[in-house]
Protein backbone atom coordinates (compact mmCIF):
# COMPACT_ATOMS: atom_id res chain seq x y z
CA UNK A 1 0.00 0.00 0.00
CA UNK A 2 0.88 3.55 -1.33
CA UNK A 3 2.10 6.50 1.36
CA UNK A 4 2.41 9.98 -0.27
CA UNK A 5 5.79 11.26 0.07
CA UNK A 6 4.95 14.29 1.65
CA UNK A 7 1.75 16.19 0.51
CA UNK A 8 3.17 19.36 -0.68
CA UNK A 9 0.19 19.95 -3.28
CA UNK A 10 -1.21 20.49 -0.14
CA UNK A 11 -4.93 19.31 -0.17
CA UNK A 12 -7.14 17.07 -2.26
CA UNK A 13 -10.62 18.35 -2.41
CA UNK A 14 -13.64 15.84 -2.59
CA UNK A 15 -16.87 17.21 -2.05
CA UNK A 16 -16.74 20.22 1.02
CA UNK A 17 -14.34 18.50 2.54
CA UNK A 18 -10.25 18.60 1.92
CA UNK A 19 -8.08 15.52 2.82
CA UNK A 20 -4.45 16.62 3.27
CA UNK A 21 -2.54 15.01 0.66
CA UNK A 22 -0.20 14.60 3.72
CA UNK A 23 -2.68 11.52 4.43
CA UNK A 24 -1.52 8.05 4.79
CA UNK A 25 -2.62 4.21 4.57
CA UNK A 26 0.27 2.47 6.38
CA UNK A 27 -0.10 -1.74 6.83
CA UNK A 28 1.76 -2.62 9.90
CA UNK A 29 3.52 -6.02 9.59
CA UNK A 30 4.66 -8.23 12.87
CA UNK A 31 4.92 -5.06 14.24
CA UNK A 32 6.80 -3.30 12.02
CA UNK A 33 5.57 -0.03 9.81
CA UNK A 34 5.94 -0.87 5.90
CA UNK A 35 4.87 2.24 3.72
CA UNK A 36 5.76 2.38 0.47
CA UNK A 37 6.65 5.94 -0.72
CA UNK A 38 4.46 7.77 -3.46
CA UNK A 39 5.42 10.63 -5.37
CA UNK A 40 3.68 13.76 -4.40
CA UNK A 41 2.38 14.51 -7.51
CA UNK A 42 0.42 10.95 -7.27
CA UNK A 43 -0.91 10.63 -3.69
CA UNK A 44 -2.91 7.96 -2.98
CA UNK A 45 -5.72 8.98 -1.08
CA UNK A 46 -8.25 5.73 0.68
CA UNK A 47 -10.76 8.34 1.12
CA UNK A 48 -12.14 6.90 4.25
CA UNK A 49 -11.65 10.58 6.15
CA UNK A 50 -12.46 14.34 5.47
CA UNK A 51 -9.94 17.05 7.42
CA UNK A 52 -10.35 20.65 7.08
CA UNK A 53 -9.11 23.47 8.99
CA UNK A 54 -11.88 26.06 10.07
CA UNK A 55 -10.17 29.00 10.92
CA UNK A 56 -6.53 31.04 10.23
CA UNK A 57 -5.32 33.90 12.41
CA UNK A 58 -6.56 37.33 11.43
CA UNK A 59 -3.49 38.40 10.83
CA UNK A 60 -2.32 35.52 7.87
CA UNK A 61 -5.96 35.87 6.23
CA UNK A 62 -3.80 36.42 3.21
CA UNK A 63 -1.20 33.75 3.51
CA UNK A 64 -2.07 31.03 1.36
CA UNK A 65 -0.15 28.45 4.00
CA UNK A 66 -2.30 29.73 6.95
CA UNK A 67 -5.54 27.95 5.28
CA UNK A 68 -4.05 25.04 4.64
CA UNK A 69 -2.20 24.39 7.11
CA UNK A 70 -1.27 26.01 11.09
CA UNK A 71 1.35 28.42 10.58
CA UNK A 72 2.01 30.20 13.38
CA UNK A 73 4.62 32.87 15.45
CA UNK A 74 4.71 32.84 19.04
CA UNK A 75 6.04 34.35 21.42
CA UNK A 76 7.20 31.69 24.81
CA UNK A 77 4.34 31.57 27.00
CA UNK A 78 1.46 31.83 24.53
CA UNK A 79 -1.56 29.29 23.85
CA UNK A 80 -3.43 29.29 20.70
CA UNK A 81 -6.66 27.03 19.61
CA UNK A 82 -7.56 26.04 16.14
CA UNK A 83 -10.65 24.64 15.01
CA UNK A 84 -10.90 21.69 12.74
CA UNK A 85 -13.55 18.94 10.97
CA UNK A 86 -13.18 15.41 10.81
CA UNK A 87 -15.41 13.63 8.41
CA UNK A 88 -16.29 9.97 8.67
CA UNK A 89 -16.60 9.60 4.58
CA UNK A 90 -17.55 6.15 4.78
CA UNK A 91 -20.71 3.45 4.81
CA UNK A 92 -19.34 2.39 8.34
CA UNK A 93 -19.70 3.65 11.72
CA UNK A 94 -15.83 5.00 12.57
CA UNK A 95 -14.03 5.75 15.52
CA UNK A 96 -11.41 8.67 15.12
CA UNK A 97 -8.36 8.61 17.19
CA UNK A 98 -7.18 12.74 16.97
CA UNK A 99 -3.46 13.52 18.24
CA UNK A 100 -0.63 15.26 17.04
CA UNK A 101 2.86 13.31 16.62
CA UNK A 102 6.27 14.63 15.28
CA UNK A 103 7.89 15.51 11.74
CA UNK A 104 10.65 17.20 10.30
CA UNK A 105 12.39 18.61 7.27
CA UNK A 106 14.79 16.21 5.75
CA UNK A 107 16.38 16.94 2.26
CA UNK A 108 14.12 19.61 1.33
CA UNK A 109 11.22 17.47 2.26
CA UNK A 110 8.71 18.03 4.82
CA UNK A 111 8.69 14.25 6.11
CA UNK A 112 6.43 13.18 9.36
CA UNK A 113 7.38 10.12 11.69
CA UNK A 114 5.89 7.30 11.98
CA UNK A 115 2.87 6.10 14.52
CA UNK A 116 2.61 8.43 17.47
CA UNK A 117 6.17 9.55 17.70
CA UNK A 118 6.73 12.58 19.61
CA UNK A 119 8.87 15.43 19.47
CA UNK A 120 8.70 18.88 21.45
CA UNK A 121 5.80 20.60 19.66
CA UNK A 122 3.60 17.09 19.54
CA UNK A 123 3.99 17.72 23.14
CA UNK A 124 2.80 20.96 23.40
CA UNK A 125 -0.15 20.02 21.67
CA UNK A 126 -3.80 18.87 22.24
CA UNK A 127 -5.95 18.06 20.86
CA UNK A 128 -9.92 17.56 22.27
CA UNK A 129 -11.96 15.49 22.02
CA UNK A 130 -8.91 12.77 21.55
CA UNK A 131 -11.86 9.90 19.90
CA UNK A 132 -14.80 10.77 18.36
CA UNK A 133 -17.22 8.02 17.10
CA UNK A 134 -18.85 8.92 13.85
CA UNK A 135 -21.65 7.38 11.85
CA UNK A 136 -21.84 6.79 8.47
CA UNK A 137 -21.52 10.60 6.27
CA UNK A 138 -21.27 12.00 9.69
CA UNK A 139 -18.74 14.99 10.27
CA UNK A 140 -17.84 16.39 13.75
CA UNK A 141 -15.36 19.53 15.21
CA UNK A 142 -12.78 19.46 17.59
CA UNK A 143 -9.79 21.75 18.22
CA UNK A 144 -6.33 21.81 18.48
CA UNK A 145 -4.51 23.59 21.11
CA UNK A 146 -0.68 24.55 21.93
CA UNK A 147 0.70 25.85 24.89
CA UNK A 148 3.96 27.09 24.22
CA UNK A 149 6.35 27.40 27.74
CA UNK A 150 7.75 30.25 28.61
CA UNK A 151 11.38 28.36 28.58
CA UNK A 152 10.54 27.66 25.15
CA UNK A 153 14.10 28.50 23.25
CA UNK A 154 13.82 30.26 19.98
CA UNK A 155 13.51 28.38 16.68
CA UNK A 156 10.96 27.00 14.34
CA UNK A 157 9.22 23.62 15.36
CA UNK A 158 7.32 20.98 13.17
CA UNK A 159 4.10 18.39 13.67
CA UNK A 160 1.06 16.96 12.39
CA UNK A 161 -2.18 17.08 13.98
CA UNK A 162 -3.78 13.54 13.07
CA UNK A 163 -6.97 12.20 12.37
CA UNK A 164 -6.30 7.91 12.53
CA UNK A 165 -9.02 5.01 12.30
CA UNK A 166 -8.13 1.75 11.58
CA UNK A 167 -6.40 -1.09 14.13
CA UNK A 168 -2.23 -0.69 14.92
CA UNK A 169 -0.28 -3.52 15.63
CA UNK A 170 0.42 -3.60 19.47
CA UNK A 171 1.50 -6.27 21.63
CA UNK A 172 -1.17 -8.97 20.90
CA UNK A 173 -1.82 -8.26 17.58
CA UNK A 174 1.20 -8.21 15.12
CA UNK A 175 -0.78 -7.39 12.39
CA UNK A 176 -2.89 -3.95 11.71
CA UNK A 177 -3.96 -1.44 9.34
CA UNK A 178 -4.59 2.21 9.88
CA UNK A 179 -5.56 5.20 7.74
CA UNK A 180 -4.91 8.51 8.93
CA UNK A 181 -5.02 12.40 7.17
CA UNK A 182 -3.51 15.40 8.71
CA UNK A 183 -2.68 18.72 8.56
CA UNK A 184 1.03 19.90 8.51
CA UNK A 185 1.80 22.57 11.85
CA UNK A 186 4.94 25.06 11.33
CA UNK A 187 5.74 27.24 14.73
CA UNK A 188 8.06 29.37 14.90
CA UNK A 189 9.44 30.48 18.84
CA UNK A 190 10.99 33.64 18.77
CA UNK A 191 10.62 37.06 21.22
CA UNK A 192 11.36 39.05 17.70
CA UNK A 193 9.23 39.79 15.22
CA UNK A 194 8.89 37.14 12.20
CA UNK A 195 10.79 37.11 8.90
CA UNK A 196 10.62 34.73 5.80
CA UNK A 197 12.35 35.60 2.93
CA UNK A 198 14.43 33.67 -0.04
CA UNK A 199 16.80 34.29 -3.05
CA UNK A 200 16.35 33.02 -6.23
CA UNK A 201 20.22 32.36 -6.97
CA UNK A 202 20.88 30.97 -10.28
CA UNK A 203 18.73 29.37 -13.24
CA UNK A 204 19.91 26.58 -15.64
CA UNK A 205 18.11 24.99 -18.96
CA UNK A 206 18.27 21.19 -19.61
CA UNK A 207 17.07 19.07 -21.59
CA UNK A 208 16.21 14.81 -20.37
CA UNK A 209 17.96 12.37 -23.04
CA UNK A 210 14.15 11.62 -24.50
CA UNK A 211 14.45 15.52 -25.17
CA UNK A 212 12.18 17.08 -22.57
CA UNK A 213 12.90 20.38 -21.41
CA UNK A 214 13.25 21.79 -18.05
CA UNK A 215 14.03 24.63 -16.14
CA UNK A 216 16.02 24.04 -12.57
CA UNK A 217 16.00 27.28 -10.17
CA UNK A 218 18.24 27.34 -7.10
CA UNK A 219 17.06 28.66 -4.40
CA UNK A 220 18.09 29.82 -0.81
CA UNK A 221 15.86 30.38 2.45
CA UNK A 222 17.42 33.50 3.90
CA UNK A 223 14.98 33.90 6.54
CA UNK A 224 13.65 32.06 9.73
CA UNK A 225 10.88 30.44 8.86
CA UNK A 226 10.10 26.93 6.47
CA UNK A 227 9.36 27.55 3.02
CA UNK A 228 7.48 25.84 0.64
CA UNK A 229 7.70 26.59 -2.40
CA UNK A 230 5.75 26.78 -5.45
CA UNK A 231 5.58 29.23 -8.82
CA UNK A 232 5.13 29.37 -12.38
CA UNK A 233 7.27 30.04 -15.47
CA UNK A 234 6.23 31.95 -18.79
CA UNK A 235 8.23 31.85 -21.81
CA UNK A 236 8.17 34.90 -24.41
CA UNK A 237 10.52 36.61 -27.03
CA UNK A 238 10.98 32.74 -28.73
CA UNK A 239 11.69 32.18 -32.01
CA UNK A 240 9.33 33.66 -34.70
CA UNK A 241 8.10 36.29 -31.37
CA UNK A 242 7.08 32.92 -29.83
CA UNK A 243 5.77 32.63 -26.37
CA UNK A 244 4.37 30.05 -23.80
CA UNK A 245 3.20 28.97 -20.31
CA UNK A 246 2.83 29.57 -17.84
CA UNK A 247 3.86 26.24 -16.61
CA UNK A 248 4.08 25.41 -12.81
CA UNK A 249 6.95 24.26 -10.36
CA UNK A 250 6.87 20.55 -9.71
CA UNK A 251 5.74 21.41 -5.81
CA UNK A 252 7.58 19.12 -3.23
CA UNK A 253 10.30 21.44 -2.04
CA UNK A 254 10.22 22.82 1.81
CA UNK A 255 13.20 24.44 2.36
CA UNK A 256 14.32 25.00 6.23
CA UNK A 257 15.75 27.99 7.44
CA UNK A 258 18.60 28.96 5.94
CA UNK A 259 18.48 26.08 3.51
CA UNK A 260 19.38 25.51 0.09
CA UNK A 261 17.54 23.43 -2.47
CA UNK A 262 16.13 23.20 -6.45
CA UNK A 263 12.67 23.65 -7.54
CA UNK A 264 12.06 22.19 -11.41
CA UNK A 265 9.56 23.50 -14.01
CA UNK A 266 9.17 20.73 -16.50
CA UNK A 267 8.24 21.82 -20.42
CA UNK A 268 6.53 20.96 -23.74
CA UNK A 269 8.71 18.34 -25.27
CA UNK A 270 7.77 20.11 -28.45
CA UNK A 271 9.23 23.18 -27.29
CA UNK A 272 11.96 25.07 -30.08
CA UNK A 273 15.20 25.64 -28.35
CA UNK A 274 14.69 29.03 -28.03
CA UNK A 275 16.87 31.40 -27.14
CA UNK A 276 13.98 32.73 -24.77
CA UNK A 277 13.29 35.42 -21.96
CA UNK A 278 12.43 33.18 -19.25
CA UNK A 279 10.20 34.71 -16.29
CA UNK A 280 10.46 33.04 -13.21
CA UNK A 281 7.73 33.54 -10.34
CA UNK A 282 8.55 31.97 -7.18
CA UNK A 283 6.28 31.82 -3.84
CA UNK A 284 5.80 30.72 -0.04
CA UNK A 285 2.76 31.91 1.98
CA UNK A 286 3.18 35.79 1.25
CA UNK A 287 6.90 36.07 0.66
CA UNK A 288 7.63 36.26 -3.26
CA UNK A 289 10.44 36.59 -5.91
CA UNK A 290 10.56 36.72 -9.68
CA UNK A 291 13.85 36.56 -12.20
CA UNK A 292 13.89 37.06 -15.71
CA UNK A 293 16.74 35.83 -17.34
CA UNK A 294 17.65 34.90 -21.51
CA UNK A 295 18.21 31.06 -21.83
CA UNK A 296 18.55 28.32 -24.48
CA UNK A 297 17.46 24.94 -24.29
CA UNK A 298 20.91 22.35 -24.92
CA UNK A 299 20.78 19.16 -26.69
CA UNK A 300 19.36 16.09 -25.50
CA UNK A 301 21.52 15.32 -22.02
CA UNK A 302 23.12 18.45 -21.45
CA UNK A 303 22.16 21.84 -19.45
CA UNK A 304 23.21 25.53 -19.99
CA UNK A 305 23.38 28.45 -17.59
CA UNK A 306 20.60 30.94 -17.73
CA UNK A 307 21.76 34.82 -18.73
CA UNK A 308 20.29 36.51 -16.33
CA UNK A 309 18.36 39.90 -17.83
CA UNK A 310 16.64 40.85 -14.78
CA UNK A 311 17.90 39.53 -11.91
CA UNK A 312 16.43 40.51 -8.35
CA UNK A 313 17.21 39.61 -4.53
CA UNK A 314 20.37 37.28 -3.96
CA UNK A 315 20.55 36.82 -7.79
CA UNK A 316 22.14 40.04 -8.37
CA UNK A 317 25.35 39.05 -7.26
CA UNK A 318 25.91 36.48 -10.00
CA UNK A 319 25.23 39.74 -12.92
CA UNK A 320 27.08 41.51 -10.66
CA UNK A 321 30.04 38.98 -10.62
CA UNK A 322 30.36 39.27 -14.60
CA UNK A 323 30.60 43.06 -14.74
CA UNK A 324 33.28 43.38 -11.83
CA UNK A 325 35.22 40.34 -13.90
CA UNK A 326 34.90 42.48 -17.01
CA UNK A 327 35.81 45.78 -15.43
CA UNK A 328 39.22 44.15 -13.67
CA UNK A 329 39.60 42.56 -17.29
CA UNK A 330 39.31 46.15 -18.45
CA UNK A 331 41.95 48.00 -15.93
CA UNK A 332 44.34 45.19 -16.64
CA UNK A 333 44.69 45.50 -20.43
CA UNK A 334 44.98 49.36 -19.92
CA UNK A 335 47.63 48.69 -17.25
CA UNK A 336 49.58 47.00 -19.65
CA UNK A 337 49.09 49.25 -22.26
CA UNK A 338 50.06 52.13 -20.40
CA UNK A 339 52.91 49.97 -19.14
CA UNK A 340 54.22 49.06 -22.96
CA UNK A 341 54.22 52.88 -23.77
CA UNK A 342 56.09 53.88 -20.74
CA UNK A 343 59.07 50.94 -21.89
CA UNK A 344 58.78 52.42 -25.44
């Protein structure tokens, strides 16, 4: 049986209700966890269980993160409540298990642990009522809540509130199944105010063997806070005053503070090799970045650096890089001329 990797497309919708693609059916063998690992972009999805947050904090009503998932800045010492609904989307009378239980961000993925595993912010959350028994169609509230001490140290902390039915293996039984959605909770700890922020470094054109094109974006989290990123591409000034897209980032990519990772844009295979002005939109939540830059697509299995024709944020130092290198290139050649004259 399938687990999705991670659910960074977020949330699958099916009728009012949205199922966290961060959802999983996990078979438990003699007492061992054995999911199988899904790409994100095909989550499999038992559709046993609705989840759906009910309410944001004024204050991220615009943050695309803060209604899908709890996204929050506290300072040590503070509680917050969020309401949810569970729904029981099934011909069966259920009994939900709610809890929250640790995860993480591991290679640029936003990965979750297994079973009820712990970690500081699992343990400063609640979650009431903890079981809920619902009837066939039958949806029902209940709230999350997180007490942050007032020892808490600064940094950014990561969880999933859970909503599990099904049978785990325990000490009698070796065998079990359970199925259990989620929503993702990022909390960042800090006395200070908030920042997010990232750099769109460097862009580079490939093409696969079979002659797809791509576009790969580095990318660096120069704030405090997770990022996950998403975006879109357009293409114009092609060949013949050809354009096209826009064409999305393959999502997938959480990048931790102060981390460094690749998002991909993936093109028509039909696509002329340009050249082309490539426009790059990139976004987390409210924090956003853009970069144009001039690129051709290579032959089949190779890549080619991006010319960058409008760079913004971090990127600047990589135009910037090329000018100073031209410039010294400059002074040197008049150095030497200057130099010859003087001998002659």
């Amino acid at each position: 049986m399938k687990e999705p990797a991670d659910g960074l497309t977020g949330q699958q919708r099916t009728g009012p209700f949205m199922r966290v693609a961060l959802g999983v059916l996990t078979a438990a063998l003699v007492g061992m966890a054995t999911p199988a690992v899904a790409s994100p972009l095909e989550p499999s999805d038992p559709g046993y269980l609705g989840f759906r947050l009910l309410e944001a904090p004024v204050a991220r009503r615009d943050d695309p993160r803060a209604l899908k998932y709890i996204v929050d800045h506290l300072k040590p010492g503070t509680t917050i409540e969020r309401r949810f609904e569970v729904a029981n989307n099934s011909d069966d009378r259920r009994e939900v298990r709610l809890y929250a239980a640790a995860a993480g961000i591991k290679e640029n993925r936003f990965t979750f642990a297994d079973g009820h595993t712990a970690n500081e912010l699992s343990e400063w959350t609640k979650v009431h009522p903890a079981r809920q028994t619902l009837d066939p169609r039958e949806k029902s509230e209940a709230v999350v809540t997180i007490k942050v001490p007032k020892d808490a140290a600064p940094g950014e902390r990561y969880a999933v509130v859970w909503a599990e039915i099904g049978t785990p293996p325990d000490a009698t039984h070796n065998i079990g199944s359970v199925t259990r959605v989620g929503v993702r909770v990022y909390l960042d700890v800090s006395e200070s105010a908030e920042y997010a922020a990232f750099d769109i470094e460097k862009l580079t054109a490939i093409r696969s063997k079979e002659g797809r094109p791509s576009v790969i974006a580095d990318v660096r989290n120069s704030g405090k806070r997770a990022l996950d990123m998403k975006g879109k591409l357009h293409l114009s000034g092609g060949p013949a005053g050809l354009t096209a897209g826009s064409y999305p980032v393959i999502t997938g990519t959480t990048l931790p503070p102060g981390g460094v990772g690749t998002v991909r844009i993936d093109l028509d295979q039909r696509l002329p090799s340009g050249p082309w002005t490539a426009r790059l939109q990139l976004e987390s939540g409210t924090v956003r970045r853009s970069l144009s830059a001039r690129l051709t697509f290579p032959e089949p299995g190779g890549r080619s650096f991006a010319w960058l024709s409008d760079p913004s944020s971090g990127s600047l130092r990589y135009a910037l890089t090329g000018v100073i290198v031209t410039l010294g290139a400059a002074v040197a050649l008049l150095f030497v001329r200057q130099r010859r004259r003087g001998c002659a």
